[in-house]
PDB file of N, CA and C in Angstrom:
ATOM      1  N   UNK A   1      75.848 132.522 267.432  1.00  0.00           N
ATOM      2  CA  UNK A   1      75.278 133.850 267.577  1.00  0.00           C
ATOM      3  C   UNK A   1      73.790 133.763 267.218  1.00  0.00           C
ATOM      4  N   UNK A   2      72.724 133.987 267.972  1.00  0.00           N
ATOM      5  CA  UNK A   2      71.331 134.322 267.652  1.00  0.00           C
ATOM      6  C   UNK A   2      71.057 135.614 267.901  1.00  0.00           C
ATOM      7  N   UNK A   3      69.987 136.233 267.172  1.00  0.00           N
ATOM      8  CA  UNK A   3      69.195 137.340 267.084  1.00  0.00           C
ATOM      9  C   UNK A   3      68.443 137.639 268.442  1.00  0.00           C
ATOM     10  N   UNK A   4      68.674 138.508 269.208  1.00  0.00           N
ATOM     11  CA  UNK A   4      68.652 138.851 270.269  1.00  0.00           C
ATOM     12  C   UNK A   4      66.863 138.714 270.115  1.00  0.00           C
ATOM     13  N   UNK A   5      66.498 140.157 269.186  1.00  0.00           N
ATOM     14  CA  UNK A   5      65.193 140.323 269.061  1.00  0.00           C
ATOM     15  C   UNK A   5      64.232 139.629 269.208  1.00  0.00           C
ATOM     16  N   UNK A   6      64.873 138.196 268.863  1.00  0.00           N
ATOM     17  CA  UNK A   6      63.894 137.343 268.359  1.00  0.00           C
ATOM     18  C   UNK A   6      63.431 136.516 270.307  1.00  0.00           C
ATOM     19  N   UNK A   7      64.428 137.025 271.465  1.00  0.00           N
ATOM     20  CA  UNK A   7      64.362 136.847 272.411  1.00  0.00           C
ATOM     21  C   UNK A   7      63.314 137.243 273.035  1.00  0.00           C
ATOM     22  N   UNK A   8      62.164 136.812 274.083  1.00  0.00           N
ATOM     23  CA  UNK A   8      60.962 137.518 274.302  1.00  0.00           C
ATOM     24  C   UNK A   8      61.209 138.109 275.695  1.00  0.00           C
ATOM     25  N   UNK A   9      62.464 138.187 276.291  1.00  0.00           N
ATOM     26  CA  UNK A   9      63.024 138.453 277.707  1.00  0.00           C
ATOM     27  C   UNK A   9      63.678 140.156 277.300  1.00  0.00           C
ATOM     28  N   UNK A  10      63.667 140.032 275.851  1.00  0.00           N
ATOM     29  CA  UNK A  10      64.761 140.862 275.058  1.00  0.00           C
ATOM     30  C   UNK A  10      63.869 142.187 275.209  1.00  0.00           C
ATOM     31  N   UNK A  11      62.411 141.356 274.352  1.00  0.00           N
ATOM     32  CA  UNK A  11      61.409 142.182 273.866  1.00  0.00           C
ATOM     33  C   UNK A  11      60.631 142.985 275.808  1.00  0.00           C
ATOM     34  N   UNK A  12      60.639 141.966 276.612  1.00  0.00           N
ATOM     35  CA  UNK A  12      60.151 142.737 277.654  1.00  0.00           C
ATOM     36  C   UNK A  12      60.717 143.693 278.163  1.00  0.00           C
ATOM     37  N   UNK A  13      62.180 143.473 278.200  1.00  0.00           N
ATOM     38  CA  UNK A  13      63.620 144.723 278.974  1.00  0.00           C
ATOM     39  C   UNK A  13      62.816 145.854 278.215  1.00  0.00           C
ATOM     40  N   UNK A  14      63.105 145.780 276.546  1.00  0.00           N
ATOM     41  CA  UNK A  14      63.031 147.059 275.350  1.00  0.00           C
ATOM     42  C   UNK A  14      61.566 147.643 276.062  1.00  0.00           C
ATOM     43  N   UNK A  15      60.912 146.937 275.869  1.00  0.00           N
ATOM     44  CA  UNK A  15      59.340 147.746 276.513  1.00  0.00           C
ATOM     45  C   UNK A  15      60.023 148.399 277.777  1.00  0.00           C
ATOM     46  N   UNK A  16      59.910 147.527 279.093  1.00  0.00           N
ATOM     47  CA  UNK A  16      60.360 148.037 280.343  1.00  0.00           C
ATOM     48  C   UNK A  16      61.103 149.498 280.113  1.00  0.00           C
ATOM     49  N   UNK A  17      62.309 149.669 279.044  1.00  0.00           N
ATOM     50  CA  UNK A  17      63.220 150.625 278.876  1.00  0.00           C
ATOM     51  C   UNK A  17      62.113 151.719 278.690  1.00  0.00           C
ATOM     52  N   UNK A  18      61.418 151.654 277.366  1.00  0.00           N
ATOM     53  CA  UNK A  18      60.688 152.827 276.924  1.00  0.00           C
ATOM     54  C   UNK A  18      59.581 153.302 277.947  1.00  0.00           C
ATOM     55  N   UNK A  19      58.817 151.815 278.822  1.00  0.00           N
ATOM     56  CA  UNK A  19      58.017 153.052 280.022  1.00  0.00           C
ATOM     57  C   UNK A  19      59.039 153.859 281.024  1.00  0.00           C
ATOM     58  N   UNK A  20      60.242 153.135 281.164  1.00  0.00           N
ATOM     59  CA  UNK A  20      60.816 154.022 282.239  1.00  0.00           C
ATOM     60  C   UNK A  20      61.088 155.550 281.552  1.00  0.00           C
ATOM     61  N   UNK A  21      61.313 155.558 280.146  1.00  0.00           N
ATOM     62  CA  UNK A  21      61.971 156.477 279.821  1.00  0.00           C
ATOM     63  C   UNK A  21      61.078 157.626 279.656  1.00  0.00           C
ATOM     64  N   UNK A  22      59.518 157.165 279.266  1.00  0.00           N
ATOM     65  CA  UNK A  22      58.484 157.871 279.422  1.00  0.00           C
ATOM     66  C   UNK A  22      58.003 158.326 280.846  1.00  0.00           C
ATOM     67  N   UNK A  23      58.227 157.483 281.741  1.00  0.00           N
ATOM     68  CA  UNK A  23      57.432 157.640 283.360  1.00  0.00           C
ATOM     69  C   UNK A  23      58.744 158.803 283.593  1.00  0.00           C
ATOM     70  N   UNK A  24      59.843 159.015 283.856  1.00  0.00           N
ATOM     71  CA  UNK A  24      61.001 159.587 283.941  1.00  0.00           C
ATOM     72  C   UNK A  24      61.024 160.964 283.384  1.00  0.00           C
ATOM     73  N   UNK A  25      60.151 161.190 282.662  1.00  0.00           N
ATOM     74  CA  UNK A  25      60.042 162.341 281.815  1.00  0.00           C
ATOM     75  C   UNK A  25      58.977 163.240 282.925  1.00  0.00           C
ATOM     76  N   UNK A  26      58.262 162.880 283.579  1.00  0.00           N
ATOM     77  CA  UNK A  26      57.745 163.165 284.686  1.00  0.00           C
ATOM     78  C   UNK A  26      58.122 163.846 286.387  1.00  0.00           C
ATOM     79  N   UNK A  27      59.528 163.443 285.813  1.00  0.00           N
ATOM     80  CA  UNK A  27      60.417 163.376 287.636  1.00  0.00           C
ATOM     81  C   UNK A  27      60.478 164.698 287.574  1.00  0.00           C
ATOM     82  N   UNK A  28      61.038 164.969 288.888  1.00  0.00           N
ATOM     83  CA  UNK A  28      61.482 166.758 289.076  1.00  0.00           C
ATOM     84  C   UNK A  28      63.147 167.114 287.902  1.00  0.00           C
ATOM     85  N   UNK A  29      62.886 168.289 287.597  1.00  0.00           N
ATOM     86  CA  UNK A  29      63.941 168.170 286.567  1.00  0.00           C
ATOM     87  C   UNK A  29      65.174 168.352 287.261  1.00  0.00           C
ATOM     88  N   UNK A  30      65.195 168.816 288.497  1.00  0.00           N
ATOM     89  CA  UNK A  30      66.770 168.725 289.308  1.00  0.00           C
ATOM     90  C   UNK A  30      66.990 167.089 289.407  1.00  0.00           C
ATOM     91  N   UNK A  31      66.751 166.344 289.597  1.00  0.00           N
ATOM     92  CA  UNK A  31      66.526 164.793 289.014  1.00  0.00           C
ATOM     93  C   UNK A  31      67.679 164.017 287.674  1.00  0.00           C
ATOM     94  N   UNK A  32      67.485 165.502 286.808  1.00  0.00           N
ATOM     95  CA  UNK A  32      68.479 164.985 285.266  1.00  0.00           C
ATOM     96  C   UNK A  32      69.338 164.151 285.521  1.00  0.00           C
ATOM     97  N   UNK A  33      70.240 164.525 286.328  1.00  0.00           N
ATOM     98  CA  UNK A  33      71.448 163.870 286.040  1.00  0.00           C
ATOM     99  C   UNK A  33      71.554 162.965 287.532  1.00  0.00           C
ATOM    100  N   UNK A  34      70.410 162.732 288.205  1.00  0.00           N
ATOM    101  CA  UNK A  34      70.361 161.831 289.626  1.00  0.00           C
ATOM    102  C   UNK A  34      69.834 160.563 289.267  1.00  0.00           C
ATOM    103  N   UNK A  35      68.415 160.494 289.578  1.00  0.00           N
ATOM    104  CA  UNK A  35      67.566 159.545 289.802  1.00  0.00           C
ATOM    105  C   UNK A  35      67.263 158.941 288.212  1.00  0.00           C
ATOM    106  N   UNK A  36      66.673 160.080 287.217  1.00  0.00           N
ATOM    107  CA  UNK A  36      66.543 159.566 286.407  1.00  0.00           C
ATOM    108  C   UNK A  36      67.563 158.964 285.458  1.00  0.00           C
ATOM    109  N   UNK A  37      68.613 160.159 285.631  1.00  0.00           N
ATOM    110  CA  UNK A  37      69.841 158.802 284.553  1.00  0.00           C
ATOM    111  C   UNK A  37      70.117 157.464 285.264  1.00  0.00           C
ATOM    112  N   UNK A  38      69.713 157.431 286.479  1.00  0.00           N
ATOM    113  CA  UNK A  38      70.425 156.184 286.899  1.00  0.00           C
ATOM    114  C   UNK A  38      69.656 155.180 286.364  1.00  0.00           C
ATOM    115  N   UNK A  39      68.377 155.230 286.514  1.00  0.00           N
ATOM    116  CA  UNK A  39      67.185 154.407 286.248  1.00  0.00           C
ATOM    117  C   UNK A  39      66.950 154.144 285.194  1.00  0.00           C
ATOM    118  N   UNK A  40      67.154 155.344 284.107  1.00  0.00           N
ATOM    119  CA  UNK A  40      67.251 155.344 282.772  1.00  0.00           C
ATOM    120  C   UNK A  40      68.611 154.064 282.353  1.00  0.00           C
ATOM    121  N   UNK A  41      69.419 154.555 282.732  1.00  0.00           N
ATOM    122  CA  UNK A  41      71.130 153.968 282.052  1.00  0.00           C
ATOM    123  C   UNK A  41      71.025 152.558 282.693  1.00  0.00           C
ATOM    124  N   UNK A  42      70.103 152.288 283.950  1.00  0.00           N
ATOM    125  CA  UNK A  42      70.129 150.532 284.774  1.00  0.00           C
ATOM    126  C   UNK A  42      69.093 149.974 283.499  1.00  0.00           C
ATOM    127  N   UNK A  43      68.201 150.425 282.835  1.00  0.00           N
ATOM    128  CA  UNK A  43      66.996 149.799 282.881  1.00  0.00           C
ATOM    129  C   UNK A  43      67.923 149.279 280.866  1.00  0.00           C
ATOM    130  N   UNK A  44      67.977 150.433 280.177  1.00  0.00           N
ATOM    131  CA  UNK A  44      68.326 149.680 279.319  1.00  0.00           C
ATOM    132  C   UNK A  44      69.653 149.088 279.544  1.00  0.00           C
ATOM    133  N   UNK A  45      70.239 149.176 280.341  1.00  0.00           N
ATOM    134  CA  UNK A  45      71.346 148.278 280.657  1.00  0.00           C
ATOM    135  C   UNK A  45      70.816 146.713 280.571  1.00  0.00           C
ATOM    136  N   UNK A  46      69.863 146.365 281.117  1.00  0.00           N
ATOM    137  CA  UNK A  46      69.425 144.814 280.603  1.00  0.00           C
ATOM    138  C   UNK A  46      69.064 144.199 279.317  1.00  0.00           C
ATOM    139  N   UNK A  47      68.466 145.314 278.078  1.00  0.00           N
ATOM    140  CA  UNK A  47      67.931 145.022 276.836  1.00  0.00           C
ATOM    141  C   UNK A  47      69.357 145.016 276.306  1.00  0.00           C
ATOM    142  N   UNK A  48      70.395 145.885 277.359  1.00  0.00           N
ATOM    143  CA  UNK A  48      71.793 146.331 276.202  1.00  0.00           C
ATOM    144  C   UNK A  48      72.886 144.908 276.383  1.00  0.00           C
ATOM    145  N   UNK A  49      72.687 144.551 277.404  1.00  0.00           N
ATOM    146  CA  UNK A  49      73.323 143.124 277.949  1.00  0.00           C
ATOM    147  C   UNK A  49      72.785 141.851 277.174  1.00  0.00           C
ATOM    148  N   UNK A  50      71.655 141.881 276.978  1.00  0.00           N
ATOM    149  CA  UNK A  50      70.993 140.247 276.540  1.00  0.00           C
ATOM    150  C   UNK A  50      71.645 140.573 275.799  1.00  0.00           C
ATOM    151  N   UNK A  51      71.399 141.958 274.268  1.00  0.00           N
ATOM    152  CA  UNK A  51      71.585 142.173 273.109  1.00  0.00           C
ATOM    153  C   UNK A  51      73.347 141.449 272.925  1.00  0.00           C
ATOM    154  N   UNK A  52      74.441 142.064 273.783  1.00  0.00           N
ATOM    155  CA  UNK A  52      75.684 142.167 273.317  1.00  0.00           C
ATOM    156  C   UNK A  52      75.973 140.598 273.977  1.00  0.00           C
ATOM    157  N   UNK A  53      75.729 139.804 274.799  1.00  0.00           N
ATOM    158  CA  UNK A  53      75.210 138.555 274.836  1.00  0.00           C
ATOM    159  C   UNK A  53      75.181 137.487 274.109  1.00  0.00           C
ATOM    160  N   UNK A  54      74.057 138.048 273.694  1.00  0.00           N
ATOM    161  CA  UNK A  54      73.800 137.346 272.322  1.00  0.00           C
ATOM    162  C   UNK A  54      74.931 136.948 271.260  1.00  0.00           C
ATOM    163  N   UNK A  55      75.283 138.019 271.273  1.00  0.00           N
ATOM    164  CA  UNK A  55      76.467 138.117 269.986  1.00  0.00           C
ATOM    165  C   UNK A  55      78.028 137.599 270.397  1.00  0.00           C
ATOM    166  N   UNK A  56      77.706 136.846 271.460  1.00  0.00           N
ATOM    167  CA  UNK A  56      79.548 136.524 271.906  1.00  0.00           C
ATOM    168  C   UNK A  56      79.208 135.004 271.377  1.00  0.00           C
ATOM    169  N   UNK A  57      80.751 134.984 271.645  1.00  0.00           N
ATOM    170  CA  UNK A  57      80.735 133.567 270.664  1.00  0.00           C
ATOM    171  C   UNK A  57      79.930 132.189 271.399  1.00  0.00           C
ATOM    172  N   UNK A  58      79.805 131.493 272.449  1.00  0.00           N
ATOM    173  CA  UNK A  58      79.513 130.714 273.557  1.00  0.00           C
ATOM    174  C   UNK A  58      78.584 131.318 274.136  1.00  0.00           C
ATOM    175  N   UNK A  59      77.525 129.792 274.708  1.00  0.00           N
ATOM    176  CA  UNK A  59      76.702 129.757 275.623  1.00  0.00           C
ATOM    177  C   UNK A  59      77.388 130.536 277.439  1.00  0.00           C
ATOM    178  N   UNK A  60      78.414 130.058 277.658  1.00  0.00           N
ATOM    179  CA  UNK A  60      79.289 130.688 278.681  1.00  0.00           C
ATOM    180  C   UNK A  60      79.364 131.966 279.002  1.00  0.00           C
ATOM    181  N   UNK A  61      79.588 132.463 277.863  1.00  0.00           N
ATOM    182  CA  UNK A  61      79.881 134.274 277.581  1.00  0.00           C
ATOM    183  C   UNK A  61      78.336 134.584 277.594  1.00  0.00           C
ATOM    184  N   UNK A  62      77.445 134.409 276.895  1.00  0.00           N
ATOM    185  CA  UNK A  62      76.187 134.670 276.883  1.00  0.00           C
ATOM    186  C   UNK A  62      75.393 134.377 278.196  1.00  0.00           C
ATOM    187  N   UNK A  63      75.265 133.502 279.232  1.00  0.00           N
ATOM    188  CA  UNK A  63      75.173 133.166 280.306  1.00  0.00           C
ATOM    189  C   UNK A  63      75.546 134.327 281.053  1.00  0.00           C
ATOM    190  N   UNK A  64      76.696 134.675 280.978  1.00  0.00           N
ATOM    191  CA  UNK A  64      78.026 135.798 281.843  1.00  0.00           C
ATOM    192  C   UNK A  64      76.873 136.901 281.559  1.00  0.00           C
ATOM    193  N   UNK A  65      76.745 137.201 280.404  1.00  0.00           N
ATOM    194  CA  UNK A  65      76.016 138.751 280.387  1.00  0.00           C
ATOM    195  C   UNK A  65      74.657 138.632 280.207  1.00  0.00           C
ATOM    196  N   UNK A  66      73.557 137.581 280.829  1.00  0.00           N
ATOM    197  CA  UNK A  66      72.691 137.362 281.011  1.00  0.00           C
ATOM    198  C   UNK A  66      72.370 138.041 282.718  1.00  0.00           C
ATOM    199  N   UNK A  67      73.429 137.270 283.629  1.00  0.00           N
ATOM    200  CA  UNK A  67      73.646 137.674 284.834  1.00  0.00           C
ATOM    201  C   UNK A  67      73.729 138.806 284.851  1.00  0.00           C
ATOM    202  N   UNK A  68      74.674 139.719 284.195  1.00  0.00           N
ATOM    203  CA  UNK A  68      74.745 141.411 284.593  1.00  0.00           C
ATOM    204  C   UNK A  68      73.395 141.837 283.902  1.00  0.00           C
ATOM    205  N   UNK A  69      72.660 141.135 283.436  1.00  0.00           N
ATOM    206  CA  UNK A  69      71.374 141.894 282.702  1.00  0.00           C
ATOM    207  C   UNK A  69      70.135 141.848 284.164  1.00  0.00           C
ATOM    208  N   UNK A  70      70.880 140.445 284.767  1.00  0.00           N
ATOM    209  CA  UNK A  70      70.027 140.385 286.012  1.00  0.00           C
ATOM    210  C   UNK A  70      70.258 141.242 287.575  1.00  0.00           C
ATOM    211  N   UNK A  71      71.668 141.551 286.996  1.00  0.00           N
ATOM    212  CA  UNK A  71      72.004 142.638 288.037  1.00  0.00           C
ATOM    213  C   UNK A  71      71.251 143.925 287.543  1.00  0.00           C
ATOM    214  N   UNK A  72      71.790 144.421 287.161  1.00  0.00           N
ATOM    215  CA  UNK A  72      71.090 145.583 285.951  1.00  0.00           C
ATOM    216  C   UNK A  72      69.708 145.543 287.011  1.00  0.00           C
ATOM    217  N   UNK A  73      68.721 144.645 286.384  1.00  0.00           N
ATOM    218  CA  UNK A  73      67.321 144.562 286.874  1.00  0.00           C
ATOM    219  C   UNK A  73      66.844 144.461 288.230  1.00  0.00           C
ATOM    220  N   UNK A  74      68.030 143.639 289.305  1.00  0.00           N
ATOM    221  CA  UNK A  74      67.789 144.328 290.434  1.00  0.00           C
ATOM    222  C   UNK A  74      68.119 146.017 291.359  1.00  0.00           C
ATOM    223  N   UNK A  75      68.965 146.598 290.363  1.00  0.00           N
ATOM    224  CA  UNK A  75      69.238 147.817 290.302  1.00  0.00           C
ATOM    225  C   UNK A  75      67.909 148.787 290.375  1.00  0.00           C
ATOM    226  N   UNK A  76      67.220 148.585 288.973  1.00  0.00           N
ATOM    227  CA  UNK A  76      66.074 149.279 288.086  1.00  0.00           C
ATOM    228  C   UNK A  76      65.011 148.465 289.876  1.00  0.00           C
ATOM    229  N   UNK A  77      64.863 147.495 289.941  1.00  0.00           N
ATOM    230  CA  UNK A  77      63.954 146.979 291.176  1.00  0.00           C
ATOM    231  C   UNK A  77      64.075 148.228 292.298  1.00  0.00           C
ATOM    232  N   UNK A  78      65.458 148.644 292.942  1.00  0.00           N
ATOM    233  CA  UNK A  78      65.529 149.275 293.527  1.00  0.00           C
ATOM    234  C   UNK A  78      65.226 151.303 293.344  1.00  0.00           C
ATOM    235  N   UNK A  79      65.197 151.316 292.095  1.00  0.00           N
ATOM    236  CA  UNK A  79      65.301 152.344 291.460  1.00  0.00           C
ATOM    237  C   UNK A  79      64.094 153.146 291.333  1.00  0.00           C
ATOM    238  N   UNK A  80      63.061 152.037 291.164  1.00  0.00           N
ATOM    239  CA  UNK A  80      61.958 152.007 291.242  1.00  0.00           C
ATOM    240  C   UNK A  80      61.075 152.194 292.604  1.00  0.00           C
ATOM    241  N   UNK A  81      61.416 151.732 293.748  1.00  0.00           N
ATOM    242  CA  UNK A  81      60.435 151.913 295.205  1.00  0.00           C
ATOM    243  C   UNK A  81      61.422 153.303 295.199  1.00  0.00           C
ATOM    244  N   UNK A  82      62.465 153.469 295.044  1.00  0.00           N
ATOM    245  CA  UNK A  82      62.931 154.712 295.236  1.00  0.00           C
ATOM    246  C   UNK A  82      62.064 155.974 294.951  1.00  0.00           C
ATOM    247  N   UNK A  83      61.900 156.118 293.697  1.00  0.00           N
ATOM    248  CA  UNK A  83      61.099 156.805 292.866  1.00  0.00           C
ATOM    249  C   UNK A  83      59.320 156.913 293.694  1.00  0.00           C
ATOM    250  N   UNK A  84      58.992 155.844 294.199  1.00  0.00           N
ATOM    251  CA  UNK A  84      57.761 155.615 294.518  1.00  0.00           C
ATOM    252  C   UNK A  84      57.780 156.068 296.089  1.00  0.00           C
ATOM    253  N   UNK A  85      59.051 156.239 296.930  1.00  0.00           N
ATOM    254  CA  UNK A  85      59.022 156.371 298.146  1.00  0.00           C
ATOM    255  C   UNK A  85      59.307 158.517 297.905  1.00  0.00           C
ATOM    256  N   UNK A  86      59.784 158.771 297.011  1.00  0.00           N
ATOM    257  CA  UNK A  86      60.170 160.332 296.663  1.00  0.00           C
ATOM    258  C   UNK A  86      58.762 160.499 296.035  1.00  0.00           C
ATOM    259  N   UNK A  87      57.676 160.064 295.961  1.00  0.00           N
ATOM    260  CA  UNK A  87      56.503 160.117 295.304  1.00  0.00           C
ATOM    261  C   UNK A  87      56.946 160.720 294.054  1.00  0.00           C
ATOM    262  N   UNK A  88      57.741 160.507 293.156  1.00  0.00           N
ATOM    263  CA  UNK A  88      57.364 160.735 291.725  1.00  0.00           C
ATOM    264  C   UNK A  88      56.973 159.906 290.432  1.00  0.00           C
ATOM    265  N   UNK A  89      56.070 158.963 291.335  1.00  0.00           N
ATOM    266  CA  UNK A  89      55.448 157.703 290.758  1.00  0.00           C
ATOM    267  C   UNK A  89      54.122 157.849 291.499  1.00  0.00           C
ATOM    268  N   UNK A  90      53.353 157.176 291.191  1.00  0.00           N
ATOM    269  CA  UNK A  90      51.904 156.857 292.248  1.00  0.00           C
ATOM    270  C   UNK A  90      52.179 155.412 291.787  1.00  0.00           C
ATOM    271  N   UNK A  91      51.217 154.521 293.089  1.00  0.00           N
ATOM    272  CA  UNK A  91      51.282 153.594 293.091  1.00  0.00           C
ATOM    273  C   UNK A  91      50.925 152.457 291.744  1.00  0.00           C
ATOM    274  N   UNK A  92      50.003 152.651 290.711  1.00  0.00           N
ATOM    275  CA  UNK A  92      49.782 151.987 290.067  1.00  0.00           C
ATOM    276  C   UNK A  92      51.000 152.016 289.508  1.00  0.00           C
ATOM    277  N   UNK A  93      51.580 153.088 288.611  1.00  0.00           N
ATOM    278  CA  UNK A  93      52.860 153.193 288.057  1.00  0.00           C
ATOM    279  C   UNK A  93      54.105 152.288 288.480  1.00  0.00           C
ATOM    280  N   UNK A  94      54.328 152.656 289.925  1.00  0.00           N
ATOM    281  CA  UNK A  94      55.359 151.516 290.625  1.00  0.00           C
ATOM    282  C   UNK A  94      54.778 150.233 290.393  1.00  0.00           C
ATOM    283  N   UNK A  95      53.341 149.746 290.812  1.00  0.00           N
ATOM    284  CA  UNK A  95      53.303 148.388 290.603  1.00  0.00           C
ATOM    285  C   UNK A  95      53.377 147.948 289.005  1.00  0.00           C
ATOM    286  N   UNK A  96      53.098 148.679 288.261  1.00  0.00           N
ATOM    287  CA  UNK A  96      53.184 148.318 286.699  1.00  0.00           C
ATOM    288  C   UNK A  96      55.104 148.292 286.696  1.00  0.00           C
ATOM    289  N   UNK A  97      55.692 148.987 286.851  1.00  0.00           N
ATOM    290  CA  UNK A  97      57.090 148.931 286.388  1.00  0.00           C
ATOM    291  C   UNK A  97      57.678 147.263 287.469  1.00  0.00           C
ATOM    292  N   UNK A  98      57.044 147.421 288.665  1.00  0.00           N
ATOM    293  CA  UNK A  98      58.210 146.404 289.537  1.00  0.00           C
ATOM    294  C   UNK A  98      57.641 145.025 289.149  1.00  0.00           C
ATOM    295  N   UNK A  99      56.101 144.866 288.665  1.00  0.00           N
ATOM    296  CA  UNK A  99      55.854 144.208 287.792  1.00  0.00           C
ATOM    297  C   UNK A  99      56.709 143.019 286.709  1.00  0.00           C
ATOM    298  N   UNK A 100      56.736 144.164 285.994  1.00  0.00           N
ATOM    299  CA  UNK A 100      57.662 143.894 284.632  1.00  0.00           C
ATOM    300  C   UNK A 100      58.810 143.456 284.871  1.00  0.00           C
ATOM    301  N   UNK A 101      59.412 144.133 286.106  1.00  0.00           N
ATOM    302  CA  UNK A 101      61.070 143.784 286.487  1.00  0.00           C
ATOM    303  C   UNK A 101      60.865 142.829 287.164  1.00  0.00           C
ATOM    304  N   UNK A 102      60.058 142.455 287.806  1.00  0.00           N
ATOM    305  CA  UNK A 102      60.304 140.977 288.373  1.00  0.00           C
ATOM    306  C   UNK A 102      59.991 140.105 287.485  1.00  0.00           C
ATOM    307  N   UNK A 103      59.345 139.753 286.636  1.00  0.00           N
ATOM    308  CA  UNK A 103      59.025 139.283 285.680  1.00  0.00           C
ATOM    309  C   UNK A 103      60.684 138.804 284.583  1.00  0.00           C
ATOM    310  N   UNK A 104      61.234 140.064 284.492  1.00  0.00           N
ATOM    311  CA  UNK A 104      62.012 139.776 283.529  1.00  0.00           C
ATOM    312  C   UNK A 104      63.591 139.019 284.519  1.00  0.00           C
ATOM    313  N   UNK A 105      63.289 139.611 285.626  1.00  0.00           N
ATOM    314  CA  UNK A 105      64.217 138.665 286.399  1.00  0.00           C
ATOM    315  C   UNK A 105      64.355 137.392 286.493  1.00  0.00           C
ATOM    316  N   UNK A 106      63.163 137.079 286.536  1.00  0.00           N
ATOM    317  CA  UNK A 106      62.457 135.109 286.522  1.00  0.00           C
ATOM    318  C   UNK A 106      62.985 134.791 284.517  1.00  0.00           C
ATOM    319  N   UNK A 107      62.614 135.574 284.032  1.00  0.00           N
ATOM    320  CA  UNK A 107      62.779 134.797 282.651  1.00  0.00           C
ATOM    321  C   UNK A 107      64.599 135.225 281.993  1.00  0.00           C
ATOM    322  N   UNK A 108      65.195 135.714 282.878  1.00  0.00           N
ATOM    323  CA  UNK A 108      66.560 136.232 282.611  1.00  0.00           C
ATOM    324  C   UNK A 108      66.857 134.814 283.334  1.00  0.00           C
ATOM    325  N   UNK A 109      66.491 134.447 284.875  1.00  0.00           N
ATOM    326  CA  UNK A 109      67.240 133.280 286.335  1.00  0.00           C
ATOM    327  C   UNK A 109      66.897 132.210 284.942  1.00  0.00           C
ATOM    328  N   UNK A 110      65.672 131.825 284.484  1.00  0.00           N
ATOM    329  CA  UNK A 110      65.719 130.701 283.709  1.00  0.00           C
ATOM    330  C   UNK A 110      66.383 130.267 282.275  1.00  0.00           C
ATOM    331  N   UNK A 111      66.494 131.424 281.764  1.00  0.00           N
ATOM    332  CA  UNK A 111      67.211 131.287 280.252  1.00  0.00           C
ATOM    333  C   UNK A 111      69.051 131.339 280.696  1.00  0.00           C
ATOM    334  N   UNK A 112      69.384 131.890 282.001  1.00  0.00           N
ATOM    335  CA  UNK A 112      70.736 131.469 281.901  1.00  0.00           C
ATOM    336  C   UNK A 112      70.853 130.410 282.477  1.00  0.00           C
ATOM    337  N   UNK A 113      69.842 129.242 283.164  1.00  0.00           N
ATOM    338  CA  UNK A 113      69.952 128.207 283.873  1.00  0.00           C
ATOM    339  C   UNK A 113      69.833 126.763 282.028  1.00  0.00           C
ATOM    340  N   UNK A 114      69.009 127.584 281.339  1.00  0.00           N
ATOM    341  CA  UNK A 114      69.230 126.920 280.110  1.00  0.00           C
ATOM    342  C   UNK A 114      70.054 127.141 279.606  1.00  0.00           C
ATOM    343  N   UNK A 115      71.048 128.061 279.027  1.00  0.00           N
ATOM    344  CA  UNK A 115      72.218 127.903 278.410  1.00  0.00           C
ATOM    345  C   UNK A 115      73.978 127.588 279.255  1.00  0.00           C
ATOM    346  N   UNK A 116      73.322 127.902 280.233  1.00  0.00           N
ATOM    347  CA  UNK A 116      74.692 127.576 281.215  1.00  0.00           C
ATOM    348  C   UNK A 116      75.515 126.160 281.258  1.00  0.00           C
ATOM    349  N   UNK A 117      76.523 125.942 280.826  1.00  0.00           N
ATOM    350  CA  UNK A 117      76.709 124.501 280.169  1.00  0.00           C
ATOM    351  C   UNK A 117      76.810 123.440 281.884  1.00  0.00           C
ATOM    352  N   UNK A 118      76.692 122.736 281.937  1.00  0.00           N
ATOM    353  CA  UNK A 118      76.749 121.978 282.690  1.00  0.00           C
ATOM    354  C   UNK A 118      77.951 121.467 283.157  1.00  0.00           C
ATOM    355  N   UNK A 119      78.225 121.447 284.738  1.00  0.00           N
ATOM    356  CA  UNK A 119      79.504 120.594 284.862  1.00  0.00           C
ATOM    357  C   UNK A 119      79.334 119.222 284.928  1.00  0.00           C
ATOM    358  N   UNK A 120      80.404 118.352 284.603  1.00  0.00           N
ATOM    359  CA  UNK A 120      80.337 116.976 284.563  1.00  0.00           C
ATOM    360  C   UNK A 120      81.792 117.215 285.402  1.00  0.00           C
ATOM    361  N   UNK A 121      81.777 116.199 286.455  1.00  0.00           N
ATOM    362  CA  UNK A 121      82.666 115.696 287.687  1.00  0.00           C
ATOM    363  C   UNK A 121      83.069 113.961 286.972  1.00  0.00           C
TER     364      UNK A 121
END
């Protein structure tokens, strides 16, 4: 078991979470329970995955919910031009968020390619 926190893939999701949750505060309020919970509930869905991850017993299990952290993030990817195609983003905003999510996608594909145990044939 390691300390999630101490993860810097961990630390980017947690940021990512809090701008969405701030940019989101912005949307149309018929929105509540649409666009923004979805985006909201995908985005920390990846900080909430490494975290519980972390804490399983095996590299295997941790690997396993590395992947749904990477699903998660292509979710929030999509969630995002969404938002930007309904204009309740302007463009800098979208490129700052899809940014970050691609970003954390690449360092999610590589940290489960490092703990993923290897087959031997």
């Amino acid at each position: 078991m390691q300390d999630f926190r101490k993860l810097k893939v961990w630390e980017k999701s947690h940021q990512l979470t809090l701008d969405v949750y701030r940019t989101t505060t912005k949307f149309p309020s018929d929105e509540r329970f649409g666009l923004t919970s979805q985006l909201r509930r995908a985005t920390a869905s990846i900080a909430a995955n490494i975290a519980e991850g972390s804490g399983r017993g095996g590299e295997t299990e941790f690997a396993r919910f590395l992947t749904i952290a990477i699903g998660s993030a292509s979710e929030v990817e999509y969630f995002v031009i969404l938002a930007r195609d309904l204009a309740y983003m302007n463009e800098t905003k979208y490129s700052e968020l899809q940014n970050q999510v691609i970003e954390i996608k690449r360092m999610l594909a590589s940290l489960v390619k490092k703990v993923k145990p290897t087959k031997t044939n």
